[in-house]
N, C-alpha and C. Protein backbone atom coordinates (compact mmCIF):
# COMPACT_ATOMS: atom_id res chain seq x y z
N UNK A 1 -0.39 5.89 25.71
CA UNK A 1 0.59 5.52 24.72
C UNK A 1 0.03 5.71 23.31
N UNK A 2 -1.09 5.52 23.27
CA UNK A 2 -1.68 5.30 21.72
C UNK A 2 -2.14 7.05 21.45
N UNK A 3 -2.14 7.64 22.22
CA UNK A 3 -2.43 8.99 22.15
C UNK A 3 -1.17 9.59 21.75
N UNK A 4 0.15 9.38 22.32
CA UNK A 4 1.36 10.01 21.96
C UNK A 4 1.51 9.60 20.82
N UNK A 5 1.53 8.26 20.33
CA UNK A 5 1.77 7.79 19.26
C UNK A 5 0.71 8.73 18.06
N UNK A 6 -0.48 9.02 18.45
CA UNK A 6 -1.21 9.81 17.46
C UNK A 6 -0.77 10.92 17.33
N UNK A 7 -0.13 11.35 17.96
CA UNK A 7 -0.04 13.07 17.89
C UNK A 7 1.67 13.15 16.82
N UNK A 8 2.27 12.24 16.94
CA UNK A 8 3.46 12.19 16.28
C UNK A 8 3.13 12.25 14.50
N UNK A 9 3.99 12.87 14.07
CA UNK A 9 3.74 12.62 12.47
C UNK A 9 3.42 14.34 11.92
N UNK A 10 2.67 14.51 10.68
CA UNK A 10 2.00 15.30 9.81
C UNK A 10 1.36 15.86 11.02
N UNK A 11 1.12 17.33 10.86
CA UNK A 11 0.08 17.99 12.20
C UNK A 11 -1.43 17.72 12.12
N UNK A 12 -1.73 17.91 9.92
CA UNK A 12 -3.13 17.43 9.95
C UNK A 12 -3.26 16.26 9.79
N UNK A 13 -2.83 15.34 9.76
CA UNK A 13 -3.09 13.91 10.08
C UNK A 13 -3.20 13.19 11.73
N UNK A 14 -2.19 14.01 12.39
CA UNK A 14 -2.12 13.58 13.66
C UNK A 14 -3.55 14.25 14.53
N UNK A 15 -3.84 15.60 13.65
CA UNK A 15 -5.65 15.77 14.65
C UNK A 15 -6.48 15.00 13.94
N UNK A 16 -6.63 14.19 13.13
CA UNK A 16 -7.35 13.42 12.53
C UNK A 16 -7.60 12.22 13.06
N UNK A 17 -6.15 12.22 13.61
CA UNK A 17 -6.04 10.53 14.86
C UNK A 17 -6.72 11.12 15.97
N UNK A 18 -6.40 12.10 16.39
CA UNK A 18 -6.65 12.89 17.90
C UNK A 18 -8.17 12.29 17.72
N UNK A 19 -8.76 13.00 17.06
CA UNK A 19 -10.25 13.37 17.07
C UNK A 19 -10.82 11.79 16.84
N UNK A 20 -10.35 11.19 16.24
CA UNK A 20 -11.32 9.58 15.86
C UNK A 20 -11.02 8.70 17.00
N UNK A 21 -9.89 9.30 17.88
CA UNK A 21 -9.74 8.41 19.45
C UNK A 21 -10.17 9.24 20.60
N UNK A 22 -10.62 10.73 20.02
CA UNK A 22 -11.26 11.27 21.61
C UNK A 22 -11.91 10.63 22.56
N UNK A 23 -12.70 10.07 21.85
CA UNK A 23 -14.24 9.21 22.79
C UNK A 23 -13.62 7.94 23.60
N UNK A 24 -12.49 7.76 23.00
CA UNK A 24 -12.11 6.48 23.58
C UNK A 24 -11.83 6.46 24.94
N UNK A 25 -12.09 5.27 26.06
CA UNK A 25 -11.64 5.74 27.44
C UNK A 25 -10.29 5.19 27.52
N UNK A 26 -9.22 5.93 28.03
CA UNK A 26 -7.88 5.85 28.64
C UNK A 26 -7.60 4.40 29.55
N UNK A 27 -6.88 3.40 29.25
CA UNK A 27 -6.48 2.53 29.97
C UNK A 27 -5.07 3.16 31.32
N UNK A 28 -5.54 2.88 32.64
CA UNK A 28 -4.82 2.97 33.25
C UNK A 28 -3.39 2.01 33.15
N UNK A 29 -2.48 2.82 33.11
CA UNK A 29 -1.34 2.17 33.68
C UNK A 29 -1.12 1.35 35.26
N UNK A 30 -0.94 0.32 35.29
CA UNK A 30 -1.16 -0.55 36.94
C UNK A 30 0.19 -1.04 36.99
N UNK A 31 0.32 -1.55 38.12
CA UNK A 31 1.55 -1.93 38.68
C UNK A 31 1.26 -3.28 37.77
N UNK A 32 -0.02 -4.16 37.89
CA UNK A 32 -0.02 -5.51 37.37
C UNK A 32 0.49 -5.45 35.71
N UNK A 33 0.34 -3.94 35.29
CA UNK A 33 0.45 -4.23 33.80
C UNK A 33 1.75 -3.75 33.53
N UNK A 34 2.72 -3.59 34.46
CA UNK A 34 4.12 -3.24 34.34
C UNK A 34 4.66 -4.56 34.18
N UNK A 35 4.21 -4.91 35.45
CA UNK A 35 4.58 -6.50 35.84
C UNK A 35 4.51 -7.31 34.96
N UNK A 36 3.76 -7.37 34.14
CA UNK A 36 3.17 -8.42 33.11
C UNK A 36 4.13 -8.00 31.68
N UNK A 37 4.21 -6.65 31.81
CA UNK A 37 5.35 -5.64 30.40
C UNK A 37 6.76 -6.48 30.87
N UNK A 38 6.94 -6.28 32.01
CA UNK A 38 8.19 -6.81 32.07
C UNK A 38 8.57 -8.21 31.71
N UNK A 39 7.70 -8.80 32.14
CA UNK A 39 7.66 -10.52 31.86
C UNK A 39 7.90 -10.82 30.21
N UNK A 40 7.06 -10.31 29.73
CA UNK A 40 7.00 -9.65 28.01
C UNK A 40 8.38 -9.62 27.27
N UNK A 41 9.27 -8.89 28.41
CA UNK A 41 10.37 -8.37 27.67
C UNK A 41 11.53 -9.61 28.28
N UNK A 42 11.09 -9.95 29.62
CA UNK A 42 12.46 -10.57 29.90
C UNK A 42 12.26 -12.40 29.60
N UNK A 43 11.16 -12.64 29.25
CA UNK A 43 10.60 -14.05 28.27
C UNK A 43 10.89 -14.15 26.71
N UNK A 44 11.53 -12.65 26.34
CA UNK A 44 11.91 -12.78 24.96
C UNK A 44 10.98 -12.48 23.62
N UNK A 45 9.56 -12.59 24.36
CA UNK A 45 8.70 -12.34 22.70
C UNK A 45 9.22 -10.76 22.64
N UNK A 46 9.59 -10.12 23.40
CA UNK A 46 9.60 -8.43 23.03
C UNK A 46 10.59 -8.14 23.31
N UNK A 47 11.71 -7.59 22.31
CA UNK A 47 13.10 -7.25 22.77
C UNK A 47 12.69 -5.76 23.48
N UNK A 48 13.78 -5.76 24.87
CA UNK A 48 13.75 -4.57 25.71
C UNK A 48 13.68 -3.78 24.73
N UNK A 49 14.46 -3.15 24.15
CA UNK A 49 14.36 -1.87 23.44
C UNK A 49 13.11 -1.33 22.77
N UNK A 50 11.54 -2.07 23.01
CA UNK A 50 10.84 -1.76 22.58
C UNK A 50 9.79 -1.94 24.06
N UNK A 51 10.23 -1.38 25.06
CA UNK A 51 9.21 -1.16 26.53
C UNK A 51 7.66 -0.74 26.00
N UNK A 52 7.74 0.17 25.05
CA UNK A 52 6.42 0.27 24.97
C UNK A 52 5.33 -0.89 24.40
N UNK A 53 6.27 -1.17 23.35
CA UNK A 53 5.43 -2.35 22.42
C UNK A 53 4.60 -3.42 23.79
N UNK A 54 5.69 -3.90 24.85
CA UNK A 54 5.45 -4.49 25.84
C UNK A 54 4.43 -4.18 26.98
N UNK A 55 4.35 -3.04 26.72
CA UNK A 55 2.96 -2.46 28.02
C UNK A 55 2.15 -2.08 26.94
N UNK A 56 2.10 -1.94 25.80
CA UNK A 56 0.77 -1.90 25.17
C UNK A 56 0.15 -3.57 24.90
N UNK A 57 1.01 -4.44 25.22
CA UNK A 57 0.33 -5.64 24.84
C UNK A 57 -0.55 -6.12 26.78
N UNK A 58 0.21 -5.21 27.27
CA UNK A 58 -0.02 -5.90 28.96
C UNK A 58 -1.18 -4.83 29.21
N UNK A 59 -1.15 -3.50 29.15
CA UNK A 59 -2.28 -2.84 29.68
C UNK A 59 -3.79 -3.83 28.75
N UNK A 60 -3.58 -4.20 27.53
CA UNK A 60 -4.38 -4.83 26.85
C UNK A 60 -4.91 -5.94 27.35
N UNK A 61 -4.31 -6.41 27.65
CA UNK A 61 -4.43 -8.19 28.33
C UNK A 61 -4.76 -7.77 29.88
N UNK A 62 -4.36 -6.90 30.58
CA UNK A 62 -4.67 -6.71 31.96
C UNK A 62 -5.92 -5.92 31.74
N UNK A 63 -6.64 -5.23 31.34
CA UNK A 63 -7.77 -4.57 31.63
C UNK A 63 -9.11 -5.58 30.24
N UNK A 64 -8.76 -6.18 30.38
CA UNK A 64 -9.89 -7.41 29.73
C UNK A 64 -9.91 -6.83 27.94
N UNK A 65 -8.97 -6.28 27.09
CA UNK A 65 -9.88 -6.02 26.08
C UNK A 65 -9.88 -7.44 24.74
N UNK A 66 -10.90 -7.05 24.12
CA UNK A 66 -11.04 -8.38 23.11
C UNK A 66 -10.27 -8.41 21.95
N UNK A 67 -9.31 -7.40 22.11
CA UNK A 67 -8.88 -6.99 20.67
C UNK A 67 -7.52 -6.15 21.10
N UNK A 68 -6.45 -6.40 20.38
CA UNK A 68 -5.44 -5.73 20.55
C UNK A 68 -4.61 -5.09 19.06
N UNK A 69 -5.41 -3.99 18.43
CA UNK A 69 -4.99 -3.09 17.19
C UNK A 69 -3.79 -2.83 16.73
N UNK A 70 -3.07 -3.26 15.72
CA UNK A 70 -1.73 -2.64 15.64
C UNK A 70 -1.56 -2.99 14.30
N UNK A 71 -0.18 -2.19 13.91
CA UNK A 71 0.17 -1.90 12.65
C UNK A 71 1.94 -2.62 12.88
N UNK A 72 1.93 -2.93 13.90
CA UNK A 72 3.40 -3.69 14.50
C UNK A 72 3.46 -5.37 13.93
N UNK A 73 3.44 -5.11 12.75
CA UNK A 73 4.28 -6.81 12.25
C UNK A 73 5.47 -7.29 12.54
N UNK A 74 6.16 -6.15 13.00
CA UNK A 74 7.33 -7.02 13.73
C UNK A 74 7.79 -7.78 14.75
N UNK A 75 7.30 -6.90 15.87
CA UNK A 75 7.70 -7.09 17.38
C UNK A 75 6.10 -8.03 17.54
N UNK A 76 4.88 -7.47 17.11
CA UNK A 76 3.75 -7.98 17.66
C UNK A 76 2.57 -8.87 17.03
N UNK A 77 2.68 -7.97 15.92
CA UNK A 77 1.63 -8.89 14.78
C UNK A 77 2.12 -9.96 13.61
N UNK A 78 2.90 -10.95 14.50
CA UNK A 78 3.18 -11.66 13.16
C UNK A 78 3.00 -13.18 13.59
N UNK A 79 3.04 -14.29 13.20
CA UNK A 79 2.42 -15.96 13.69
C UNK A 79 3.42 -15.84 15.01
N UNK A 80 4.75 -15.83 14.44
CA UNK A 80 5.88 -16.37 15.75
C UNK A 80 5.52 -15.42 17.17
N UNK A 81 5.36 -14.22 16.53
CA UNK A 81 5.44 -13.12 17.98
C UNK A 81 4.05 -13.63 18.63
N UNK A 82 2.97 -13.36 17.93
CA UNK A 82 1.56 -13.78 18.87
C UNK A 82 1.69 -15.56 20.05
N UNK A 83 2.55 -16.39 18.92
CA UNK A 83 1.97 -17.47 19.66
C UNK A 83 3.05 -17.09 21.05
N UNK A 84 4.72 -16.45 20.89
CA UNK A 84 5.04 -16.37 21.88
C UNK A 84 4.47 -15.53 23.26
N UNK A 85 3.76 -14.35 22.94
CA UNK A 85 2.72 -13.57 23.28
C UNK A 85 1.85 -14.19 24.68
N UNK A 86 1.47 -14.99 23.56
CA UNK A 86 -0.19 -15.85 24.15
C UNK A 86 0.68 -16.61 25.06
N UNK A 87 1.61 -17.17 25.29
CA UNK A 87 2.44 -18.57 25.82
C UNK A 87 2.62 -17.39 26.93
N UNK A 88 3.07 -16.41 27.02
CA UNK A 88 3.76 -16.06 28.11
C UNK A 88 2.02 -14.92 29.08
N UNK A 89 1.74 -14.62 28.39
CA UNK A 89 0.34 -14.03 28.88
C UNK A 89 -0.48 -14.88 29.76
N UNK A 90 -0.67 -16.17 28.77
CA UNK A 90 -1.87 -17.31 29.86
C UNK A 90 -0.30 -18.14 30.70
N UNK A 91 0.69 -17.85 30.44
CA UNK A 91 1.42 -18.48 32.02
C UNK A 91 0.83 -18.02 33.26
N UNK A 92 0.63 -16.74 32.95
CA UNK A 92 0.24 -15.78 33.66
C UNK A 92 -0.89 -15.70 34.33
N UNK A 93 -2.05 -16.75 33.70
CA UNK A 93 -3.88 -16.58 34.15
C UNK A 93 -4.65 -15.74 33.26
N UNK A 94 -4.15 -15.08 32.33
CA UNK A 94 -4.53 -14.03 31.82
C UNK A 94 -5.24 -14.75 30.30
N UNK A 95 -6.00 -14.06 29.69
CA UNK A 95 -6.52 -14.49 28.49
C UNK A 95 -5.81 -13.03 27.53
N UNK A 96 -5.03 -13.68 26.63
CA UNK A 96 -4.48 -12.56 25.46
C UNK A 96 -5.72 -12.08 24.41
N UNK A 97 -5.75 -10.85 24.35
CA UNK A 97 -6.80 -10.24 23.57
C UNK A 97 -6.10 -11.00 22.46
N UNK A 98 -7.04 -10.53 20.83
CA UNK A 98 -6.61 -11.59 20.12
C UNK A 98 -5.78 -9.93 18.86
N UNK A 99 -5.04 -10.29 18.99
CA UNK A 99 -3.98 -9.28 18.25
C UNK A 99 -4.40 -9.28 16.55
N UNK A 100 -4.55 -8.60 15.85
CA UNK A 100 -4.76 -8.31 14.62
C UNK A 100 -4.62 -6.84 14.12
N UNK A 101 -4.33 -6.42 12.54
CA UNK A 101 -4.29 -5.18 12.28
C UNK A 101 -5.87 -4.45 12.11
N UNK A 102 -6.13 -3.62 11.81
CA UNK A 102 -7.58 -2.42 11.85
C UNK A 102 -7.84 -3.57 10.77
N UNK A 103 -7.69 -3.45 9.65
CA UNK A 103 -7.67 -4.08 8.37
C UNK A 103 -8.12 -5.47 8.64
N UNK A 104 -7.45 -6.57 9.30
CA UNK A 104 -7.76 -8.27 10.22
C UNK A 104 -8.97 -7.87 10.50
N UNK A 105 -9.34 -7.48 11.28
CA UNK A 105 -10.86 -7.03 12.58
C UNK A 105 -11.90 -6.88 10.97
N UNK A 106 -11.46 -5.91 10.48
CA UNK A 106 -12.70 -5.39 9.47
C UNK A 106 -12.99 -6.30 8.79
N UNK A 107 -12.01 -7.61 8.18
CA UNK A 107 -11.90 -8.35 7.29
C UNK A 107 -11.83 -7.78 5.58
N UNK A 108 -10.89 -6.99 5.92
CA UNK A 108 -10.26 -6.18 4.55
C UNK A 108 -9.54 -6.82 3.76
């Protein structure tokens, strides 16, 4: 997902994304992290119309990472969306990576 999302846009900007996420390893898509997308969407923090927003927060939370990157203040990065997020993630057993923009992490 974060690869399609790079390639979209300006052509030399989008190999600029390409190339600074090559190295990165690919999160599998799992049945558990559909499962968990869906929950996402039908619990309300993520309106359907945004499926992806919803499996990028679940492949995140299902494959252990500490950090979940985004530029999404709407649907994902904002007080109301995270705490609903986190509420519906640890229903689950799961520990929610902790959501912030590139900029949050760096302390920009």
């Amino acid at each position: 997902m974060v690869i399609q999302e790079a390639e979209q846009g300006d052509a030399e900007a989008s190999q600029k994304r390409l190339e600074a996420i090559s190295k990165m390893p690919v999160l599998p898509i799992s049945d558990k992290a559909e499962r968990l997308a869906m929950l996402l969407i039908k619990e309300c923090p993520i309106p359907e119309q945004y499926p992806e927003d919803a499996l990028h927060i679940a492949l995140a939370t299902i494959n252990g990472m500490d950090y979940l990157l985004t530029w999404n203040f709407t649907h994902i990065n904002n007080a109301q969306m995270k705490a609903k997020i986190m509420s519906v993630v640890e229903a689950e057993g799961y520990e929610c990576p902790t959501i912030c923009s590139p900029e949050e992490l760096l302390g920009e």
